[in-house]
PDB file of N, CA and C in Angstrom:
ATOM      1  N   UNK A   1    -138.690-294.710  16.241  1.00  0.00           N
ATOM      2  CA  UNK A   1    -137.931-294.729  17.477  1.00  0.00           C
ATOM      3  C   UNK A   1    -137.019-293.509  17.529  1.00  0.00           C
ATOM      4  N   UNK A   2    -137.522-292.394  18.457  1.00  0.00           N
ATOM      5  CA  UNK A   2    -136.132-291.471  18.330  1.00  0.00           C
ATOM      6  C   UNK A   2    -134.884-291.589  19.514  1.00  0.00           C
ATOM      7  N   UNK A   3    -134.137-290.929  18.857  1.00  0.00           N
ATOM      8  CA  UNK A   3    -133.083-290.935  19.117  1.00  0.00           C
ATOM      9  C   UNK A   3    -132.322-290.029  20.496  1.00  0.00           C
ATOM     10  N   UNK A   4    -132.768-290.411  21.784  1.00  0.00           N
ATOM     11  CA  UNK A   4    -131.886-289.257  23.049  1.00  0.00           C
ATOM     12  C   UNK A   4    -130.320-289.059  23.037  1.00  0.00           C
ATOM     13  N   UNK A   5    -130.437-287.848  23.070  1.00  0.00           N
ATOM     14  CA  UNK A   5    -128.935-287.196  22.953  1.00  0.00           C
ATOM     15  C   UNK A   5    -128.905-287.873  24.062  1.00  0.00           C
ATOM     16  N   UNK A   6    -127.308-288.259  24.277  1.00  0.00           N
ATOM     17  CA  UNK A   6    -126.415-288.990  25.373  1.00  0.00           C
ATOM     18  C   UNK A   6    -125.595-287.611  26.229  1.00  0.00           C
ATOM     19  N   UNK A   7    -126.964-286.952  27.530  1.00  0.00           N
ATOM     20  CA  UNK A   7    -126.229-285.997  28.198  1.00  0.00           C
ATOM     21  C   UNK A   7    -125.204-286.365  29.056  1.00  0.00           C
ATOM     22  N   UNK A   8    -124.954-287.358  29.098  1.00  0.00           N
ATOM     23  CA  UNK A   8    -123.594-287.882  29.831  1.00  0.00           C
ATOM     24  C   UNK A   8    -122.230-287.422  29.115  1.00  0.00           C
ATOM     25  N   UNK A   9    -122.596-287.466  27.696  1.00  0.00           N
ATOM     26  CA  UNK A   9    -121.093-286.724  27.225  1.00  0.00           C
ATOM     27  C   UNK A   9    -120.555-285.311  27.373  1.00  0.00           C
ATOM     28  N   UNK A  10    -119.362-285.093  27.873  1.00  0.00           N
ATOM     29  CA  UNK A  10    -118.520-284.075  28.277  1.00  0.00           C
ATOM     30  C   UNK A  10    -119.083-283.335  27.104  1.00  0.00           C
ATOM     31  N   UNK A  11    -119.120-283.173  25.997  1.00  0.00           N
ATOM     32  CA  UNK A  11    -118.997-282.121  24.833  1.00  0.00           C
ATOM     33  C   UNK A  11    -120.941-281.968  25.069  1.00  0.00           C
ATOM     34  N   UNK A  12    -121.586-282.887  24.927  1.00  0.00           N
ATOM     35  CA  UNK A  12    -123.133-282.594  24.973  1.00  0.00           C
ATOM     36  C   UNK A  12    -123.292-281.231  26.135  1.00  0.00           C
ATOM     37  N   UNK A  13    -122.964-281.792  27.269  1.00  0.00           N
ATOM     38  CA  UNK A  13    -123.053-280.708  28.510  1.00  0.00           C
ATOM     39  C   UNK A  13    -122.137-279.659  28.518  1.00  0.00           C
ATOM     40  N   UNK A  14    -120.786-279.571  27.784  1.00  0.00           N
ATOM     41  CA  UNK A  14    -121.073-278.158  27.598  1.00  0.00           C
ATOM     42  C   UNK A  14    -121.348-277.189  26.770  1.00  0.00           C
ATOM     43  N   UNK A  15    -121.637-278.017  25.363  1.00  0.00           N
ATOM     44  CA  UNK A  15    -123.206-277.221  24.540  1.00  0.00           C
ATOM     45  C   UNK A  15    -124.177-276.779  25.497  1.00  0.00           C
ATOM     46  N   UNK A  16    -125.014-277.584  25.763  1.00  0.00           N
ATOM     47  CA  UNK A  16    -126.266-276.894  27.030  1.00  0.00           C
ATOM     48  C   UNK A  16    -125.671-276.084  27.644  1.00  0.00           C
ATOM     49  N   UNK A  17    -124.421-275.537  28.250  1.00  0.00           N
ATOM     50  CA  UNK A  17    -124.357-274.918  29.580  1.00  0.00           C
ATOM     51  C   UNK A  17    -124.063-273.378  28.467  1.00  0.00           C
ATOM     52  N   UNK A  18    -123.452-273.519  27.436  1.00  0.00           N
ATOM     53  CA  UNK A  18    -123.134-272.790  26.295  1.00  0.00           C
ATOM     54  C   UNK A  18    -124.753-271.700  26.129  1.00  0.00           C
ATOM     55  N   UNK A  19    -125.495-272.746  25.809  1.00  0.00           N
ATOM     56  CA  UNK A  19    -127.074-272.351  25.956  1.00  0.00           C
ATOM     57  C   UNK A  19    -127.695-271.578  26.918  1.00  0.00           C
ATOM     58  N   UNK A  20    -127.685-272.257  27.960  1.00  0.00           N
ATOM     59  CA  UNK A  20    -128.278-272.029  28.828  1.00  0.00           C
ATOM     60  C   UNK A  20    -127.550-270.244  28.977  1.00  0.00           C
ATOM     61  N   UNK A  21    -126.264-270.611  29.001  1.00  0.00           N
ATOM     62  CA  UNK A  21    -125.766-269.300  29.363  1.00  0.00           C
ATOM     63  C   UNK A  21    -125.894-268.112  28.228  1.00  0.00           C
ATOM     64  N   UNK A  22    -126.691-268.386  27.508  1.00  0.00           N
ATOM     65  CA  UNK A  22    -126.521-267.440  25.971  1.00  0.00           C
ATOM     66  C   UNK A  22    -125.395-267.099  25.882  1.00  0.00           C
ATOM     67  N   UNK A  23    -124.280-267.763  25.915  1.00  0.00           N
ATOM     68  CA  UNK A  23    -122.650-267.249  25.368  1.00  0.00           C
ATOM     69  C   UNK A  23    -122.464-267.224  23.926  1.00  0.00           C
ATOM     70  N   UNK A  24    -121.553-266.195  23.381  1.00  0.00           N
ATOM     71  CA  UNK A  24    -121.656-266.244  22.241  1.00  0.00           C
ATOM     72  C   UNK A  24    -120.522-267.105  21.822  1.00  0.00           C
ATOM     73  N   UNK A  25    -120.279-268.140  20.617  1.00  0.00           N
ATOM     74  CA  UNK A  25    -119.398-269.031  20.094  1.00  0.00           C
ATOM     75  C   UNK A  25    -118.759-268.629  19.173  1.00  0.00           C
ATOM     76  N   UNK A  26    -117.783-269.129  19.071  1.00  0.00           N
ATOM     77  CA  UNK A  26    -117.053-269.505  17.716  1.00  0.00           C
ATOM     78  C   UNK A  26    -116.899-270.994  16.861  1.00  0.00           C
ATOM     79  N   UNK A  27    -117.764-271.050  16.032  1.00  0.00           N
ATOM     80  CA  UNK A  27    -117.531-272.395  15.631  1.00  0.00           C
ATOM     81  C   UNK A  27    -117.050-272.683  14.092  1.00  0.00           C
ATOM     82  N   UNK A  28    -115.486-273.098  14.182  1.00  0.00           N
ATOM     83  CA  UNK A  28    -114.864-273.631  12.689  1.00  0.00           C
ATOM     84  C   UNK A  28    -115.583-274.685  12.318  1.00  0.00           C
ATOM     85  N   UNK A  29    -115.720-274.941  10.678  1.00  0.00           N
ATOM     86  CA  UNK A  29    -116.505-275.899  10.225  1.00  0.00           C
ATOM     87  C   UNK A  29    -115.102-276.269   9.129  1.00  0.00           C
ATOM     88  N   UNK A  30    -115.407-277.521   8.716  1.00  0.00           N
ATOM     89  CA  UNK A  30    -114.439-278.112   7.425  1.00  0.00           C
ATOM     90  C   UNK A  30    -114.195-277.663   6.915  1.00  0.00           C
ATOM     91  N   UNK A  31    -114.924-276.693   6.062  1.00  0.00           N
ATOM     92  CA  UNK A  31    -114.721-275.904   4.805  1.00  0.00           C
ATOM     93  C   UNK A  31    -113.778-274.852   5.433  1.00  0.00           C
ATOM     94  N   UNK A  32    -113.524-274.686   6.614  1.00  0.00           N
ATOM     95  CA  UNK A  32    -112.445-273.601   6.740  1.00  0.00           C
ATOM     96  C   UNK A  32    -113.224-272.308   6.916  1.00  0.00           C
ATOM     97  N   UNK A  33    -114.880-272.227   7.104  1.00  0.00           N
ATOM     98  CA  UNK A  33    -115.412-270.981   7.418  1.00  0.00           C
ATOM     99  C   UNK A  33    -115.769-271.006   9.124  1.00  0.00           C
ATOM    100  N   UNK A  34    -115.423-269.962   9.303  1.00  0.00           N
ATOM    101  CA  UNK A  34    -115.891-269.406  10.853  1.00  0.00           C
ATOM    102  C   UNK A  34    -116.987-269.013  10.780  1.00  0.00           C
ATOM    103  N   UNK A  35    -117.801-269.884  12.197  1.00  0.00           N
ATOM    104  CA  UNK A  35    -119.138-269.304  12.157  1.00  0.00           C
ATOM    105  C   UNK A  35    -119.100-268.843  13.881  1.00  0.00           C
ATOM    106  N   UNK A  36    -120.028-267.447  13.992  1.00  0.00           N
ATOM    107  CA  UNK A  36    -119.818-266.467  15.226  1.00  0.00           C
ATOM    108  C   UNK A  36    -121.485-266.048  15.266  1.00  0.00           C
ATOM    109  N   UNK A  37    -121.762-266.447  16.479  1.00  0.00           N
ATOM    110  CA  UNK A  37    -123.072-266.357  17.264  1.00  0.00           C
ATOM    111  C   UNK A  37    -123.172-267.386  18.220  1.00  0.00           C
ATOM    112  N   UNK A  38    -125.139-267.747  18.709  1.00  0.00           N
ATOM    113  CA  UNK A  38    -125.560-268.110  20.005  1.00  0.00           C
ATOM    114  C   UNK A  38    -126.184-270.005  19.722  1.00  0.00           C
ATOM    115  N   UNK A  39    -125.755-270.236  20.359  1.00  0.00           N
ATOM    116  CA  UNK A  39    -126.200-271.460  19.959  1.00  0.00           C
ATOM    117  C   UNK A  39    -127.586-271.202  20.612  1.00  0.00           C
ATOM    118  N   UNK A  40    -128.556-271.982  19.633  1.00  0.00           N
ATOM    119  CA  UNK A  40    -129.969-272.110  20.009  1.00  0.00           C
ATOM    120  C   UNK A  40    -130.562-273.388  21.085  1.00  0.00           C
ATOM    121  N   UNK A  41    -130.150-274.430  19.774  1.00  0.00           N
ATOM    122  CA  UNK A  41    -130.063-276.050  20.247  1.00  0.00           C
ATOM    123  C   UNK A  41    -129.287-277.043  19.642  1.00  0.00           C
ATOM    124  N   UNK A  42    -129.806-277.926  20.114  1.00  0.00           N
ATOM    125  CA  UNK A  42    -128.505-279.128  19.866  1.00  0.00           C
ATOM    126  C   UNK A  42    -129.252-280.318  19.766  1.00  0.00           C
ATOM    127  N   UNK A  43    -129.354-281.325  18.733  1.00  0.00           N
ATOM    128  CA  UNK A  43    -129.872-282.636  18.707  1.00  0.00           C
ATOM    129  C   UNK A  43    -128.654-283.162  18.369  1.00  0.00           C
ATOM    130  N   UNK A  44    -128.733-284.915  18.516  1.00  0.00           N
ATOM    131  CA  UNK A  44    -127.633-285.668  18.133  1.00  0.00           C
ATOM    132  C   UNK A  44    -127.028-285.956  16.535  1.00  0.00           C
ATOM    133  N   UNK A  45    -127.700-284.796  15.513  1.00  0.00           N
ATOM    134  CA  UNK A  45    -126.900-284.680  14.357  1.00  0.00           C
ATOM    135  C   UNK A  45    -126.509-282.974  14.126  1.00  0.00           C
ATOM    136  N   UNK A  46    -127.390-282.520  15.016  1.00  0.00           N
ATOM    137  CA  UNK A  46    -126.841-280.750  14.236  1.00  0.00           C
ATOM    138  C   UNK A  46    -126.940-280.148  15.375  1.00  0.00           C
ATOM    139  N   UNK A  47    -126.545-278.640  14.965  1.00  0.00           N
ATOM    140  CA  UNK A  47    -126.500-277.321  16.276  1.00  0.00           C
ATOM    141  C   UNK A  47    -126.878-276.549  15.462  1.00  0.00           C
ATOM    142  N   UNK A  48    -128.148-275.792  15.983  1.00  0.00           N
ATOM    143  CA  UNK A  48    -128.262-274.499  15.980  1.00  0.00           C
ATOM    144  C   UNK A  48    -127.984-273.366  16.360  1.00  0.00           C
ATOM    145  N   UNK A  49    -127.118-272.726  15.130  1.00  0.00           N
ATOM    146  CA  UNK A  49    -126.556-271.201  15.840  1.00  0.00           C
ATOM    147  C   UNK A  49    -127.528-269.650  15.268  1.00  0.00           C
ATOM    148  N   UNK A  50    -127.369-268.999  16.144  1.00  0.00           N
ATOM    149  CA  UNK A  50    -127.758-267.997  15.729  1.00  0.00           C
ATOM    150  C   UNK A  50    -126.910-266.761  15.638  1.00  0.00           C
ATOM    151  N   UNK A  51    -126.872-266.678  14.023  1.00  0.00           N
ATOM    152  CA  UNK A  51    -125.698-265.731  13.137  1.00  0.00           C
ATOM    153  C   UNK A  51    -125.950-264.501  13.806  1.00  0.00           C
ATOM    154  N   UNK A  52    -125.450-263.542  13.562  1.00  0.00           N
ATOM    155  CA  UNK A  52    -125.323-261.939  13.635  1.00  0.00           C
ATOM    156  C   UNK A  52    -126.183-261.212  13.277  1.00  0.00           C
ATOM    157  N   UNK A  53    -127.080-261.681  12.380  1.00  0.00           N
ATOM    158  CA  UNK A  53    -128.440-261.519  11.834  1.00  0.00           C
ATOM    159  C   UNK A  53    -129.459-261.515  12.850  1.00  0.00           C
ATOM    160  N   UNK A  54    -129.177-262.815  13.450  1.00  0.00           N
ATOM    161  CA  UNK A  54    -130.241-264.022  14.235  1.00  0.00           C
ATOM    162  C   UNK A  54    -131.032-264.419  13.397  1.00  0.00           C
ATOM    163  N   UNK A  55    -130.251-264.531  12.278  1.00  0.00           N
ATOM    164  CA  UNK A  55    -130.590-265.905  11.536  1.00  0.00           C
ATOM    165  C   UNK A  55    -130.117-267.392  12.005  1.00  0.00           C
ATOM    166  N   UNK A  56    -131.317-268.504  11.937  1.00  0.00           N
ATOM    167  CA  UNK A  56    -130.811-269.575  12.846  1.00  0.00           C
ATOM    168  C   UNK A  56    -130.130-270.075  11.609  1.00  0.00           C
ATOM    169  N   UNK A  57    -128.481-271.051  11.685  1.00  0.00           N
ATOM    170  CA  UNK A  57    -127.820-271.785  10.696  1.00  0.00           C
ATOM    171  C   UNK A  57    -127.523-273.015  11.805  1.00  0.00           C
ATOM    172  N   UNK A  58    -128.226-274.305  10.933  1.00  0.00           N
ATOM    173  CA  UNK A  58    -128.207-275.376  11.199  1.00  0.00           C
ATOM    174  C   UNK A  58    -126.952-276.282  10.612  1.00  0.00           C
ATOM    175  N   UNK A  59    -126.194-276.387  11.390  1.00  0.00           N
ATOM    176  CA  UNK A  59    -124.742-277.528  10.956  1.00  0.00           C
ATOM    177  C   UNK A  59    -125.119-278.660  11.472  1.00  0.00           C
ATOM    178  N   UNK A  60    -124.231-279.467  10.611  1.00  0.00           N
ATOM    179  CA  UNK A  60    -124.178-280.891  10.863  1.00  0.00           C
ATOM    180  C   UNK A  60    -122.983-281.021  12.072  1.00  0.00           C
ATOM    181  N   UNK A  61    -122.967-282.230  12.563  1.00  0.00           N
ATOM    182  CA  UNK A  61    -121.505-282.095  13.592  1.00  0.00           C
ATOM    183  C   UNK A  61    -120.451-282.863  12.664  1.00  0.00           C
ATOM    184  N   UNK A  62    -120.695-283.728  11.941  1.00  0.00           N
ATOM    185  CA  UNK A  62    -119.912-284.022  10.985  1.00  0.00           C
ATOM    186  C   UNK A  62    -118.758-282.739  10.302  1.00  0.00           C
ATOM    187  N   UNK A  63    -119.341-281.179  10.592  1.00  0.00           N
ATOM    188  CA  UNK A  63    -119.119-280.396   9.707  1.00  0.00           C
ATOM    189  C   UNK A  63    -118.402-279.571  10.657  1.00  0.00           C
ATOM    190  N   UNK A  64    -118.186-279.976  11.454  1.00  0.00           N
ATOM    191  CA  UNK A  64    -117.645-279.188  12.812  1.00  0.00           C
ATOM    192  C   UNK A  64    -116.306-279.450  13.494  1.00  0.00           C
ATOM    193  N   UNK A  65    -115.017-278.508  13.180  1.00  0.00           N
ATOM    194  CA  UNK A  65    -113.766-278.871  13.395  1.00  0.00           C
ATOM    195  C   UNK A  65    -113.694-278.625  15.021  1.00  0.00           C
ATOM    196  N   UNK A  66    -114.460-277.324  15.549  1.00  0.00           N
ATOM    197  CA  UNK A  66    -114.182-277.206  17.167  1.00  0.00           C
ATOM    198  C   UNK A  66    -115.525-276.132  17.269  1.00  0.00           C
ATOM    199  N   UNK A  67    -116.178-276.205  18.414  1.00  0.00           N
ATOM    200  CA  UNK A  67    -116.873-274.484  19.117  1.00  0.00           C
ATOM    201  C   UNK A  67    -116.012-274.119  20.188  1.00  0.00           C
ATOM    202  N   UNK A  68    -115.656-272.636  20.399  1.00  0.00           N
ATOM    203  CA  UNK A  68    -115.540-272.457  21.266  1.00  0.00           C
ATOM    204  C   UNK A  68    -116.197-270.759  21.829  1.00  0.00           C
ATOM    205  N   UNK A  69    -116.367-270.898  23.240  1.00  0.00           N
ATOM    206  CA  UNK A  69    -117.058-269.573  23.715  1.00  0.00           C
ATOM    207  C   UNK A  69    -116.653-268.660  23.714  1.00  0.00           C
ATOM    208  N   UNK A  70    -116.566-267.555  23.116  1.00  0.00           N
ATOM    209  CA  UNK A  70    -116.173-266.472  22.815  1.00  0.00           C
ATOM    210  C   UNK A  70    -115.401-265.575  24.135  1.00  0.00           C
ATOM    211  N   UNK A  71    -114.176-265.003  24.094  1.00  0.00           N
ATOM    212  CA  UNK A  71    -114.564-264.477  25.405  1.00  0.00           C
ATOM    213  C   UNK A  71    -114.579-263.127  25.866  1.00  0.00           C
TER     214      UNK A  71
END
């Protein structure tokens, strides 16, 4: 049985719009490291960003203090 992300939530929609718009992010994680690039995608346990490289790095949201869009 999988699992549909709940696009009704405020934070889900504006990941996608994040996307959609290829904006670039800033996203703090627990450990206190900053991570800076494009978000790819988004399921209901992780986000895909894409580093400076465009290497894709897959986080947990568990692991995720805030994103925000770069500006």
């Amino acid at each position: 049985m999988a699992i549909e992300l709940d696009t009704g939530l405020p934070s889900v929609r504006q990941i996608q719009t994040v996307i959609r718009e290829e904006k670039e992010v800033e996203m703090k994680l627990v450990t206190g490291d900053l991570l800076t690039g494009k978000v790819r995608w988004q399921d209901h346990h992780c986000i895909c960003v894409l580093d400076q490289y465009d290497q894709p790095v897959i986080v947990w949201r568990q692991a995720i203090v805030y994103v925000k869009p770069k500006a």
